[in-house]
N, C-alpha and C. Protein backbone atom coordinates (compact mmCIF):
# COMPACT_ATOMS: atom_id res chain seq x y z
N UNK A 1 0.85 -1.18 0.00
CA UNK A 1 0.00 0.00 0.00
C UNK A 1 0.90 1.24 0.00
N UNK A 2 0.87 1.90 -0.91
CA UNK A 2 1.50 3.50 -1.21
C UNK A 2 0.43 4.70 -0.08
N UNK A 3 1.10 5.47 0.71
CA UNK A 3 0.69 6.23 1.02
C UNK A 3 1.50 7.91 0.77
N UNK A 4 0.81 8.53 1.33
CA UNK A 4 1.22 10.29 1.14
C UNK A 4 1.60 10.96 2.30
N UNK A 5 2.43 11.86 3.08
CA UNK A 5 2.09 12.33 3.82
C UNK A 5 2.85 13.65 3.85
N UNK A 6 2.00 14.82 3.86
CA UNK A 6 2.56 16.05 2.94
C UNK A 6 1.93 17.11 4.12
N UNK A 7 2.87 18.25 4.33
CA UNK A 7 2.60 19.42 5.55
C UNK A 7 2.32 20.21 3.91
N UNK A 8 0.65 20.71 4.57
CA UNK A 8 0.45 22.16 3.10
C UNK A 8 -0.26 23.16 4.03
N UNK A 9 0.03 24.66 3.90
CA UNK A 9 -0.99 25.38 3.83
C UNK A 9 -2.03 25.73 3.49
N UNK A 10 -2.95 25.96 3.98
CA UNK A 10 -4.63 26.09 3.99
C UNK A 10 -4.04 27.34 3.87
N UNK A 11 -5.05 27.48 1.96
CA UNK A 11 -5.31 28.84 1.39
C UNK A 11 -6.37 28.79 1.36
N UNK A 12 -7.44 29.82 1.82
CA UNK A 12 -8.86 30.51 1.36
C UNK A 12 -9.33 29.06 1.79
N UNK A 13 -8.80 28.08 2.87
CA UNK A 13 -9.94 27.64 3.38
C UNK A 13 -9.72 26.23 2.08
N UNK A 14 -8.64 26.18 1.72
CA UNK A 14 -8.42 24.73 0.51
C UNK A 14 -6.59 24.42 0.84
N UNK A 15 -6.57 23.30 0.50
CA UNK A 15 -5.38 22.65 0.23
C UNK A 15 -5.73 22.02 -0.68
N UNK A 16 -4.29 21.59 -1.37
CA UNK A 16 -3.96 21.00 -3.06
C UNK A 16 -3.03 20.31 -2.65
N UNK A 17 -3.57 18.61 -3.14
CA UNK A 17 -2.13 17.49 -3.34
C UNK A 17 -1.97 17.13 -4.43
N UNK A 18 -0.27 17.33 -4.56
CA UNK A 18 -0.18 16.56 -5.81
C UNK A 18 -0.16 14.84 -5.98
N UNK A 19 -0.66 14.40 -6.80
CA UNK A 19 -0.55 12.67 -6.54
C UNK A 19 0.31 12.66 -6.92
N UNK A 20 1.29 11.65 -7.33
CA UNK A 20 2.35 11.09 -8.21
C UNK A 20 1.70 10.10 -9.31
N UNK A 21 2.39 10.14 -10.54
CA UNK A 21 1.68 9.33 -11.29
C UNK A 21 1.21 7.57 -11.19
N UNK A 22 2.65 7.44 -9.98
CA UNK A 22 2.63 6.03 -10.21
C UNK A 22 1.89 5.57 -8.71
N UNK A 23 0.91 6.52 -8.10
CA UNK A 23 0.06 6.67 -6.95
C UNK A 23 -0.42 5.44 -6.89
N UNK A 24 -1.04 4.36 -8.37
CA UNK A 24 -1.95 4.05 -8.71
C UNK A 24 -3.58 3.59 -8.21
N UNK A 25 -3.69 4.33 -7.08
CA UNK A 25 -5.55 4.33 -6.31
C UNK A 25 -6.18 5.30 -7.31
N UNK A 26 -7.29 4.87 -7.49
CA UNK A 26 -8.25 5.56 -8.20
C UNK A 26 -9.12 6.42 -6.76
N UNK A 27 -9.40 5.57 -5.88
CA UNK A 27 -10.03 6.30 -4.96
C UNK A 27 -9.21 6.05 -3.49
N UNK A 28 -9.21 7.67 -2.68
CA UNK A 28 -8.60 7.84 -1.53
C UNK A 28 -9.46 8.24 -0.85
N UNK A 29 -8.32 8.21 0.82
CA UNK A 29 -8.99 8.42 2.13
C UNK A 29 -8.39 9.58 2.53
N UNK A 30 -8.86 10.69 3.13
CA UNK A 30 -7.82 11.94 3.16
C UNK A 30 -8.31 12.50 4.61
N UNK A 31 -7.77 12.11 5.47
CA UNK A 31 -7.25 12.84 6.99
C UNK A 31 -7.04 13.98 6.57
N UNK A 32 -7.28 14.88 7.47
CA UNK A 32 -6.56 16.48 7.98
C UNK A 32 -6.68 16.47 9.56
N UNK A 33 -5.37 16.38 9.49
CA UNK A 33 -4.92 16.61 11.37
C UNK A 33 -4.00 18.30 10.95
N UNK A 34 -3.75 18.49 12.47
CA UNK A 34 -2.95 19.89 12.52
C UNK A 34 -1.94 19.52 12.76
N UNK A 35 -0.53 20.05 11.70
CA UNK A 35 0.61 19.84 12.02
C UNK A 35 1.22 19.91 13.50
N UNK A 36 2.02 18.40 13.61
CA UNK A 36 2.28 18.47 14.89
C UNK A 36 3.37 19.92 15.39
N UNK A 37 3.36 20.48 17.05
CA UNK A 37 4.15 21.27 16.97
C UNK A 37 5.67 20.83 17.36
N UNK A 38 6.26 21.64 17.40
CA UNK A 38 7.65 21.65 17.85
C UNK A 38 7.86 20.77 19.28
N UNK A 39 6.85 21.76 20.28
CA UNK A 39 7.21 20.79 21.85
C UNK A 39 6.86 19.84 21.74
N UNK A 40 5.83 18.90 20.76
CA UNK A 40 5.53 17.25 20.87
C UNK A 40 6.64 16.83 20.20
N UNK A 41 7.05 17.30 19.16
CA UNK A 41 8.16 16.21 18.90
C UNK A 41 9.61 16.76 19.61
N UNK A 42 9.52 17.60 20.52
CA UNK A 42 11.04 17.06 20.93
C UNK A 42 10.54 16.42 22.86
N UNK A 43 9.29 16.48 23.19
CA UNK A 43 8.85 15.51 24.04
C UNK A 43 9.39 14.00 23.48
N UNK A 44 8.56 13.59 22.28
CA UNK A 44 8.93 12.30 21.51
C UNK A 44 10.01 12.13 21.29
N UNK A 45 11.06 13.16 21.61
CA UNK A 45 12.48 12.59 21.13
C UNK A 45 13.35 12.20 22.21
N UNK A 46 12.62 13.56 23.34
CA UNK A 46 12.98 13.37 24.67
C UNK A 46 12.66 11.55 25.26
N UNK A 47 11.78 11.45 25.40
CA UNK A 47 11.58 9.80 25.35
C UNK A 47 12.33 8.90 25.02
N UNK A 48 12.31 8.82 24.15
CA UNK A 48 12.75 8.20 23.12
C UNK A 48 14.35 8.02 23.06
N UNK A 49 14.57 8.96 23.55
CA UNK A 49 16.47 9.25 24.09
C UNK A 49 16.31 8.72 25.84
N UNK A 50 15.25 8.65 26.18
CA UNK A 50 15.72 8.21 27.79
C UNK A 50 16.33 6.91 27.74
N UNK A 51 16.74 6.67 29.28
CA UNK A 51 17.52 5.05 29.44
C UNK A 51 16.52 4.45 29.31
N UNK A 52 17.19 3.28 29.10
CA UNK A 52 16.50 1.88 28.84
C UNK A 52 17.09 1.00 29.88
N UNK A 53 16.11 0.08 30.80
CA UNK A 53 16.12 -0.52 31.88
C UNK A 53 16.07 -2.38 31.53
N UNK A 54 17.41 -2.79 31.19
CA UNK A 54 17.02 -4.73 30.41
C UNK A 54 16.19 -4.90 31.66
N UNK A 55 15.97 -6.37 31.36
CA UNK A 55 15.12 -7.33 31.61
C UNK A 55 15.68 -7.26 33.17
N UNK A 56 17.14 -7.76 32.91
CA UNK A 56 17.58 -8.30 34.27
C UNK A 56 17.55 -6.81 35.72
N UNK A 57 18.12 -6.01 34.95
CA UNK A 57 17.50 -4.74 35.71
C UNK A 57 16.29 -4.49 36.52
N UNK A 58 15.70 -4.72 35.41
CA UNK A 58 14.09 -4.93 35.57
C UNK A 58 14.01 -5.77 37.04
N UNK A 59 14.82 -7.05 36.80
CA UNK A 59 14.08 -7.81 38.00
C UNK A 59 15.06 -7.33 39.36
N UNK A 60 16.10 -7.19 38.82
CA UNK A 60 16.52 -7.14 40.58
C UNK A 60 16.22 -5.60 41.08
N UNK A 61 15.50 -4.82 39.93
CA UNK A 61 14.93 -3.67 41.03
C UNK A 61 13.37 -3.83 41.45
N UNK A 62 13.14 -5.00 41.67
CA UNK A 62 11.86 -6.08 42.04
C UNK A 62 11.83 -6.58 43.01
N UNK A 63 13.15 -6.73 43.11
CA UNK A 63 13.84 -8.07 43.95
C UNK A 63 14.15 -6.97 45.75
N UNK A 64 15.15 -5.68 44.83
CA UNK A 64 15.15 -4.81 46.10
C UNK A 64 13.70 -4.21 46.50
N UNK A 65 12.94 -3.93 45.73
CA UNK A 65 11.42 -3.77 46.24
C UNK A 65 10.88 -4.27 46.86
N UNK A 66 10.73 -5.80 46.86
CA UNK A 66 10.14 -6.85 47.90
C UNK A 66 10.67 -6.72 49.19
N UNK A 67 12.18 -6.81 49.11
CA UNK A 67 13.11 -6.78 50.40
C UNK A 67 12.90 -5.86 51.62
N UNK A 68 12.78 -4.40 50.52
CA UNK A 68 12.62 -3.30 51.08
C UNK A 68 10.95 -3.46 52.26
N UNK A 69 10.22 -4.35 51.62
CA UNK A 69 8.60 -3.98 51.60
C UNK A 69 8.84 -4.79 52.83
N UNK A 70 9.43 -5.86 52.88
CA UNK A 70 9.49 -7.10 53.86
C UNK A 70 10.43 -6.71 55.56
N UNK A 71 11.30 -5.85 54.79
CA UNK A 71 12.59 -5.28 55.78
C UNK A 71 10.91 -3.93 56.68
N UNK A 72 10.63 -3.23 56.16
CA UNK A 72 9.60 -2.30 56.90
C UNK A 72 8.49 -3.12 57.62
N UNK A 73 7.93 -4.14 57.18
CA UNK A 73 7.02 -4.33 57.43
C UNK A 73 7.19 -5.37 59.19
N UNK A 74 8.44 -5.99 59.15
CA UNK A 74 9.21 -6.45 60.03
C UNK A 74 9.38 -5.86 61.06
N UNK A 75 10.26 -4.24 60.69
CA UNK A 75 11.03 -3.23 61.32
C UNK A 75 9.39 -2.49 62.09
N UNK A 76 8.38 -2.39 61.47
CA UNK A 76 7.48 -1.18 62.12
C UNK A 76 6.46 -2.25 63.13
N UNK A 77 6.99 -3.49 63.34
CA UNK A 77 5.95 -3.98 64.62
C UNK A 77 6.93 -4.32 65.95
């Protein structure tokens, strides 16, 4: 499936796409969203650049969680 995805200005209330010839759909579906701004995509990039936590990470900061939960729950009777 060929798709399009083109930033245009709204003149007088119209936008104009050009197809390409080798588009080949006879009939389309045409969204209009508002160009995204600047602060969402460097949010999305911000993300997207944060750390990454593996698997094993993952578990042994699970592992100190339980401990922790077990060590208080011990300690406050």
């Amino acid at each position: 499936m060929k798709a399009l995805r083109e930033y245009r200005i709204i003149k007088d209330g119209k936008i104009i796409i050009d197809i390409p010839e080798d588009f080949g759909a006879q009939e389309v579906e045409v969204i209009v969203l508002p160009k995204p701004t600047e602060k969402k995509k460097n949010l999305s990039n911000f993300l997207l650049e944060g750390p990454v936590v593996s698997d094993e990470e993952l578990n042994n900061l699970i592992l100190v969680k339980e401990w922790l939960q077990k060590w208080m729950i011990e300690g406050s009777s």
